[in-house]
N, C-alpha and C. Protein backbone atom coordinates (compact mmCIF):
# COMPACT_ATOMS: atom_id res chain seq x y z
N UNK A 1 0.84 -1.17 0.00
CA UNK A 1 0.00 0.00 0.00
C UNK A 1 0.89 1.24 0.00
N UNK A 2 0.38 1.98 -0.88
CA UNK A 2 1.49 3.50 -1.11
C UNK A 2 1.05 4.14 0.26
N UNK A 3 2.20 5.01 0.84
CA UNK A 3 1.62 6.32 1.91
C UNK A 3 1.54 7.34 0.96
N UNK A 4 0.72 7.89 2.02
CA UNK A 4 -0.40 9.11 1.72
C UNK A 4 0.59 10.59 2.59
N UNK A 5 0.91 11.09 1.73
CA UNK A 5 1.49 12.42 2.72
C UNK A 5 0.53 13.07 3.35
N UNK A 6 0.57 13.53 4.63
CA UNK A 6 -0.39 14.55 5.88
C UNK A 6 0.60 16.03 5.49
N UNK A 7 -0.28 17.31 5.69
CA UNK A 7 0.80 18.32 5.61
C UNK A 7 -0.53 18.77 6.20
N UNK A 8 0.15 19.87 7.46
CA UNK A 8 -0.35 20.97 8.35
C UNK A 8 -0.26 22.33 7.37
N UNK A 9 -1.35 23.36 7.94
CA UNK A 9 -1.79 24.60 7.06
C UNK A 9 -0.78 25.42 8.62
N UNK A 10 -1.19 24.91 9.59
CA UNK A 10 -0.51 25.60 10.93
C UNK A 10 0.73 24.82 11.32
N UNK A 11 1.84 25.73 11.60
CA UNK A 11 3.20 25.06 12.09
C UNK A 11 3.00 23.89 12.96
N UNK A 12 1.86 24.62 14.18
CA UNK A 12 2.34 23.98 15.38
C UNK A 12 0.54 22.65 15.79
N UNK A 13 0.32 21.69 14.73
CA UNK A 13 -0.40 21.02 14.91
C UNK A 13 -0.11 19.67 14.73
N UNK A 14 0.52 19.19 15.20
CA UNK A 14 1.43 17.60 15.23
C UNK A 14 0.26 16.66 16.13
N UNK A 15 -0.57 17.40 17.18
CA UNK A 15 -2.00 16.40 17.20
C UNK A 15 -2.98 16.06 16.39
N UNK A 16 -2.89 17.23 15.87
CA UNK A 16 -4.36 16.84 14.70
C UNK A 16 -3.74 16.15 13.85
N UNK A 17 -2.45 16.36 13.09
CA UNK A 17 -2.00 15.54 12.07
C UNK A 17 -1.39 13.65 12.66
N UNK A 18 -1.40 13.97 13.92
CA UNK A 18 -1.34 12.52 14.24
C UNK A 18 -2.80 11.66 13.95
N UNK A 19 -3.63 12.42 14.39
CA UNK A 19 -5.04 11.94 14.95
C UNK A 19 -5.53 11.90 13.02
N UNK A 20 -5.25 12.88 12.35
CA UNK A 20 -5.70 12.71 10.70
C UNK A 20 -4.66 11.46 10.27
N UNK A 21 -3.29 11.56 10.37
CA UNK A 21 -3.16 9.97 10.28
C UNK A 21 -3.22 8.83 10.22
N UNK A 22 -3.76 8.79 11.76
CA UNK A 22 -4.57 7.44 12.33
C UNK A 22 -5.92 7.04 11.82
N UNK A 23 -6.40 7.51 11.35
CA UNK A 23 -7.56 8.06 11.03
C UNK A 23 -8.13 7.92 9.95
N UNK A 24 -7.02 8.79 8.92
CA UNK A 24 -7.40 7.77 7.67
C UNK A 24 -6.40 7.29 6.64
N UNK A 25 -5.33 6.13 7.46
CA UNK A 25 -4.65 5.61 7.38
C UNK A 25 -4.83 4.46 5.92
N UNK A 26 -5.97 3.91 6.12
CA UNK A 26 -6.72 2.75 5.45
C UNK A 26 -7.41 3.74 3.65
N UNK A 27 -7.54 5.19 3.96
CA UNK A 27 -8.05 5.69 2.50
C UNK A 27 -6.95 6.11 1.68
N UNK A 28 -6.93 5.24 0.21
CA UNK A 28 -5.89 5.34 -0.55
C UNK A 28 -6.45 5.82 -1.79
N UNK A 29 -8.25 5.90 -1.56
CA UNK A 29 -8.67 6.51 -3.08
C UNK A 29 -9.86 7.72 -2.43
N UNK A 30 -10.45 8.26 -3.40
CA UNK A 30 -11.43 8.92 -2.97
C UNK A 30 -12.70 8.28 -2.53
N UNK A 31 -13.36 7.36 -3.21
CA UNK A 31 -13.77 5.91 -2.56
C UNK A 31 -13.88 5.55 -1.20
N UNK A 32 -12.10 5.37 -0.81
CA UNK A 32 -12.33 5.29 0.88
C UNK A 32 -13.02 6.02 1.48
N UNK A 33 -12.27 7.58 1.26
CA UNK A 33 -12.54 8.44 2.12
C UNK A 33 -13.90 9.17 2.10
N UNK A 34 -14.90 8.41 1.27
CA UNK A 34 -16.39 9.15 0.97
C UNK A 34 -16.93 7.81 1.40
N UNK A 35 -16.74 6.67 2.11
CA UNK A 35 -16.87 5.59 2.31
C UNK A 35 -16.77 5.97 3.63
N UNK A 36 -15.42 6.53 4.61
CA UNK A 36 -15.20 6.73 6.03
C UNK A 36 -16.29 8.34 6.02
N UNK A 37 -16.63 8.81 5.48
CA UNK A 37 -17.69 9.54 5.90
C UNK A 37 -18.74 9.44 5.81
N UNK A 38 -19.14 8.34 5.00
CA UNK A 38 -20.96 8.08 4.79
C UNK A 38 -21.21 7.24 6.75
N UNK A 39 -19.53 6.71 6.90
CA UNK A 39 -19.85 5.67 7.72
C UNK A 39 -20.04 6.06 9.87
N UNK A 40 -19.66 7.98 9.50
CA UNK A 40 -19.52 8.39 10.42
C UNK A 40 -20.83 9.16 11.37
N UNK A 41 -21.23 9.20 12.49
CA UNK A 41 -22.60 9.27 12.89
C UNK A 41 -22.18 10.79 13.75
N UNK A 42 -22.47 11.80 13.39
CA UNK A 42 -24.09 11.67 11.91
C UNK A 42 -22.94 11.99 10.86
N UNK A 43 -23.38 11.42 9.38
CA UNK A 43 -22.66 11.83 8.47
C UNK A 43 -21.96 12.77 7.86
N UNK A 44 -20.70 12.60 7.71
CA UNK A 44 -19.52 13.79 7.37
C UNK A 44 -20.06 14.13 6.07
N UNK A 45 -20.51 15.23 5.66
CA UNK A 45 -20.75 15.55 4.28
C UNK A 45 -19.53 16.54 4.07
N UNK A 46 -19.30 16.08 2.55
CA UNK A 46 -18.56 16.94 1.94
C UNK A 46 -18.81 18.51 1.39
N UNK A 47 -17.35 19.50 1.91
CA UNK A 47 -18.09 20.72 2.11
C UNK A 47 -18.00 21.50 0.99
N UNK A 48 -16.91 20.84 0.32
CA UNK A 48 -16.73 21.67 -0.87
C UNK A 48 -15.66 20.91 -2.23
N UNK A 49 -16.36 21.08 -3.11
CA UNK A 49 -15.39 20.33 -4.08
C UNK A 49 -14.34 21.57 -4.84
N UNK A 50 -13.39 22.01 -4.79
CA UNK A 50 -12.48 22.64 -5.81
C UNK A 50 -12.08 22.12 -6.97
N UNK A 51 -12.25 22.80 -8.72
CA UNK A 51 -11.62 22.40 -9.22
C UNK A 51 -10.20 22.98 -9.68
N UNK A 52 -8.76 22.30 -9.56
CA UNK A 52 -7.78 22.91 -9.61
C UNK A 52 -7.43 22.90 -11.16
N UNK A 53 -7.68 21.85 -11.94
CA UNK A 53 -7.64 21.60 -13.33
C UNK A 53 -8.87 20.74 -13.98
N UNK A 54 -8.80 20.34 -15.12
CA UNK A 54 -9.43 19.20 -15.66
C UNK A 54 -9.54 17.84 -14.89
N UNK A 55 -8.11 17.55 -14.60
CA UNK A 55 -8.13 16.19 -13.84
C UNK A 55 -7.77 16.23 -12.63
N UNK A 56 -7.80 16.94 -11.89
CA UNK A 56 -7.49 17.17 -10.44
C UNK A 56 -8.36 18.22 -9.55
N UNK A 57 -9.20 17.59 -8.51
CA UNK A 57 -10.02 18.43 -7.72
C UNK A 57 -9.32 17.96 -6.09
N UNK A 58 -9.69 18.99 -5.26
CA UNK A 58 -9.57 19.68 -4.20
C UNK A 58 -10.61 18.80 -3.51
N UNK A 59 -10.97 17.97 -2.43
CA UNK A 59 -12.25 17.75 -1.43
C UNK A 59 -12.02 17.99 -0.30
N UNK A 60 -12.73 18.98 0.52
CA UNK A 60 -13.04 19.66 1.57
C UNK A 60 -14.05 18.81 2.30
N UNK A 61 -13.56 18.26 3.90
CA UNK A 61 -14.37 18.04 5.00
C UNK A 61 -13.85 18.36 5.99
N UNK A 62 -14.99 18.47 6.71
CA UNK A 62 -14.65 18.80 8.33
C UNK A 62 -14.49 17.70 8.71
N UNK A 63 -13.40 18.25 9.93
CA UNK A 63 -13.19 16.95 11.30
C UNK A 63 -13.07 17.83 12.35
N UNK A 64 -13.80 17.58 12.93
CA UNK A 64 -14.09 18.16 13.95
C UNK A 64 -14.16 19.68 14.32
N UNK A 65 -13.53 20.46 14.62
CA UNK A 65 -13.71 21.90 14.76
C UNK A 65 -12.26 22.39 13.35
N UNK A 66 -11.68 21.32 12.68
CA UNK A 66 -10.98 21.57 11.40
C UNK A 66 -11.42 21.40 10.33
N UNK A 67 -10.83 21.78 9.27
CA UNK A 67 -10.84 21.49 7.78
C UNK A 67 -9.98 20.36 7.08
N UNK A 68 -10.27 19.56 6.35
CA UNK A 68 -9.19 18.63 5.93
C UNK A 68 -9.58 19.04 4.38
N UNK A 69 -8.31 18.94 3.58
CA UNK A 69 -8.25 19.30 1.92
C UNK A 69 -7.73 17.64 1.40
N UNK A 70 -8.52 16.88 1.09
CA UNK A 70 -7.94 15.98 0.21
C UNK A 70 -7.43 15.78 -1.24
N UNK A 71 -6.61 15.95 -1.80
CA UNK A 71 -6.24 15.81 -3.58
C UNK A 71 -6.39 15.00 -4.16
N UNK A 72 -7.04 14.71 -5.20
CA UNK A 72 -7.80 13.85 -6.13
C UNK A 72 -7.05 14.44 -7.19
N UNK A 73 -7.01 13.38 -8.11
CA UNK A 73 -6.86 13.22 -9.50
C UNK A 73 -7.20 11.94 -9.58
């Protein structure tokens, strides 16, 4: 299984990026990770789709009182 790089927007957040690690360790496609949110109570909806090009979009969810940016292509 390939790793997935984590990168912080804030210097000093090495908990949340542990805890986003752990977390969604197991999502290697977009699939997973719309899979670990249908599966979360009450459901994580997605907040925003960006498109950056033709073949590459931006997906925006919350976790908890954060934002997470996932990259798709």
């Amino acid at each position: 299984m390939r790793e997935l790089p984590v990168r912080a927007a804030e210097p000093d957040a090495s908990a949340v990026l542990a805890t986003v690690e752990r977390t969604f360790a197991h999502c290697a496609t977009l699939a997973d990770l719309l899979g670990w949110a249908a599966r979360q109570v009450p459901r994580v909806a997605v907040s925003q789709i960006v498109t950056q090009d033709e073949y590459t979009h931006d997906v925006v969810l919350p976790f908890g009182e954060h934002y997470l940016s996932f990259d798709t292509t």
